[in-house]
Protein backbone atom coordinates (compact mmCIF):
# COMPACT_ATOMS: atom_id res chain seq x y z
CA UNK A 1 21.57 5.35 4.61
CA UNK A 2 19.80 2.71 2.59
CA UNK A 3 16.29 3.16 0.54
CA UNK A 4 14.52 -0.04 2.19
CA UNK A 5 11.85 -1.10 -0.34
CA UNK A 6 8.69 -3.47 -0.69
CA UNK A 7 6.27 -3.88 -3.24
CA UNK A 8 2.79 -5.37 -4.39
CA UNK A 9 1.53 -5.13 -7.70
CA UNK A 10 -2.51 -6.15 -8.98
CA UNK A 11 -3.45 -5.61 -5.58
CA UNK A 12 -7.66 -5.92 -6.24
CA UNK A 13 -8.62 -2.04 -4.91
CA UNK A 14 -8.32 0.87 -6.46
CA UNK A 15 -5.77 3.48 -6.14
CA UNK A 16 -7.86 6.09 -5.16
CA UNK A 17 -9.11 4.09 -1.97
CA UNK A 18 -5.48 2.80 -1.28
CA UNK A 19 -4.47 6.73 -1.32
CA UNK A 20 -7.12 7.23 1.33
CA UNK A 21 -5.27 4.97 3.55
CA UNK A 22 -1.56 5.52 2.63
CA UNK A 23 -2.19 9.10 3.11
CA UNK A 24 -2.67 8.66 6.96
CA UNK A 25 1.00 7.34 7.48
CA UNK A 26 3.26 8.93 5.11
CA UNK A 27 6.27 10.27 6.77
CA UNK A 28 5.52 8.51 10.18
CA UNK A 29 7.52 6.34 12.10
CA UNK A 30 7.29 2.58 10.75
CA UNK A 31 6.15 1.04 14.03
CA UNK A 32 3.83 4.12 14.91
CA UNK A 33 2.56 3.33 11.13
CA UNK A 34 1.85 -0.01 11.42
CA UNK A 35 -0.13 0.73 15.10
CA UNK A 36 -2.68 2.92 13.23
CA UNK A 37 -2.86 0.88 10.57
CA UNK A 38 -4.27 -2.23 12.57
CA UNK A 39 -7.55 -0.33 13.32
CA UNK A 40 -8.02 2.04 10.37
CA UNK A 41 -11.48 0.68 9.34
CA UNK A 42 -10.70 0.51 5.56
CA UNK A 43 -10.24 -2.95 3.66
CA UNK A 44 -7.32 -1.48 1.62
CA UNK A 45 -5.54 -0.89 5.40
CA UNK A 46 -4.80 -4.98 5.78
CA UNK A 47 -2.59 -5.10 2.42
CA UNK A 48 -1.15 -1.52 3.09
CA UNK A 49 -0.16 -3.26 6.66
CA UNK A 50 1.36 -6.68 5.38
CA UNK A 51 3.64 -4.63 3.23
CA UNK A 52 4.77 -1.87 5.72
CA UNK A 53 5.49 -5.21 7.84
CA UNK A 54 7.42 -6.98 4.82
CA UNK A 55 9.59 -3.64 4.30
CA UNK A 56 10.18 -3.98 7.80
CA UNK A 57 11.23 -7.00 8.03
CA UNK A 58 13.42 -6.30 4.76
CA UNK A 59 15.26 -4.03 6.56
CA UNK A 60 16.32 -5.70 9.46
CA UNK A 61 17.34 -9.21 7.76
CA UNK A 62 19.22 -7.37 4.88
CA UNK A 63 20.33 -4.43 6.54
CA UNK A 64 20.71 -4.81 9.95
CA UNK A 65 18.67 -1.76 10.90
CA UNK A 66 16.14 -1.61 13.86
CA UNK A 67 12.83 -1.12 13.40
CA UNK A 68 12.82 2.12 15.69
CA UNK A 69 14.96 4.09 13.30
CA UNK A 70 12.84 3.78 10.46
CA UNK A 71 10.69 6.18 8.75
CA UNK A 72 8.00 5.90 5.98
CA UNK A 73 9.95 7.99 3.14
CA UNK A 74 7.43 7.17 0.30
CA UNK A 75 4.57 5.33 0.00
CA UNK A 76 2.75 5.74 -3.59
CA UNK A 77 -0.62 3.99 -5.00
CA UNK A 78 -0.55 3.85 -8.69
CA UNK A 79 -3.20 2.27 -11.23
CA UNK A 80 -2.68 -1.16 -12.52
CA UNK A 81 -4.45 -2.69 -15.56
CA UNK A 82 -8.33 -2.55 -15.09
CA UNK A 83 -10.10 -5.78 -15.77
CA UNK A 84 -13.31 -5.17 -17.50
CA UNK A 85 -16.76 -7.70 -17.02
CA UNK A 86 -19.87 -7.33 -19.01
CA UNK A 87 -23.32 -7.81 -17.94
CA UNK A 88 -26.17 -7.25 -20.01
CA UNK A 89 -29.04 -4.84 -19.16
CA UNK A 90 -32.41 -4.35 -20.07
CA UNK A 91 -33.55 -3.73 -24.00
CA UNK A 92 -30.34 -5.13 -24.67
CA UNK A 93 -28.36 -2.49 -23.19
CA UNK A 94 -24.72 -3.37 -22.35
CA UNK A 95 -23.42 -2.21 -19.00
CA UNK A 96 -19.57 -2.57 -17.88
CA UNK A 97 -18.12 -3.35 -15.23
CA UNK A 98 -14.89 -2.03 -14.15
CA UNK A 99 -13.08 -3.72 -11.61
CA UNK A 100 -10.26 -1.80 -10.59
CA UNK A 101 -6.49 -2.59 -9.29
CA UNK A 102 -3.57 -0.92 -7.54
CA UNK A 103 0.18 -1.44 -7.16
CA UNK A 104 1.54 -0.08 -4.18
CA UNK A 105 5.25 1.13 -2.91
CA UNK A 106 6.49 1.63 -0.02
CA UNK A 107 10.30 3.31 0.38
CA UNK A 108 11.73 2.92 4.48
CA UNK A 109 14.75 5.43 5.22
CA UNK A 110 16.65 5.40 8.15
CA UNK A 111 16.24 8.29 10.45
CA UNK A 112 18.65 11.04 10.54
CA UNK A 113 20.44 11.28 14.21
């Protein structure tokens, strides 16, 4: 059994609304996965889908294993660096922006027969 993984790092959304949609799929079947994901009406569901798709695909060029026989074994959304912007408010008041980023992992097993 091999630990199929893919990976994207600085992805521009934050972790907590990638959880929101990585949540819906952990421990499913990869092709059942990637089904809901194509009309889950979230923004961070298009990324999330490209890279259940690329850990796929990893799998059955390097491995040899059908896509049938795969299951979503982890799938985590952890905080990247946070790039900050300034804008400038009334009576010289500073206010921040926080613009927020996400890598996310995604870890394919094999299912057990």
């Amino acid at each position: 059994m091999h630990d199929i993984q893919a990976k994207i790092r600085f992805l521009p959304h934050s972790a907590q609304k990638v959880r929101s949609v990585i949540d819906l799929i952990r421990g499913r079947n990869a092709n059942e996965a990637m089904e809901m994901l194509k009309f889950v009406n979230k923004r961070a569901a298009q990324p999330v889908y490209k890279l259940v798709a690329s850990a796929v695909a990893n799998a059955e060029e390097n491995f040899g294993v059908s896509r049938d026989d795969l299951v979503i074994a982890k799938i985590t959304a952890d905080e990247a660096p946070t790039r900050k912007w300034r804008r400038f408010g009334a009576r010289g008041r500073f206010k921040p922006i926080l613009r927020r980023n996400s890598h996310v992992t995604v870890i394919l097993r094999e299912r057990g027969n």
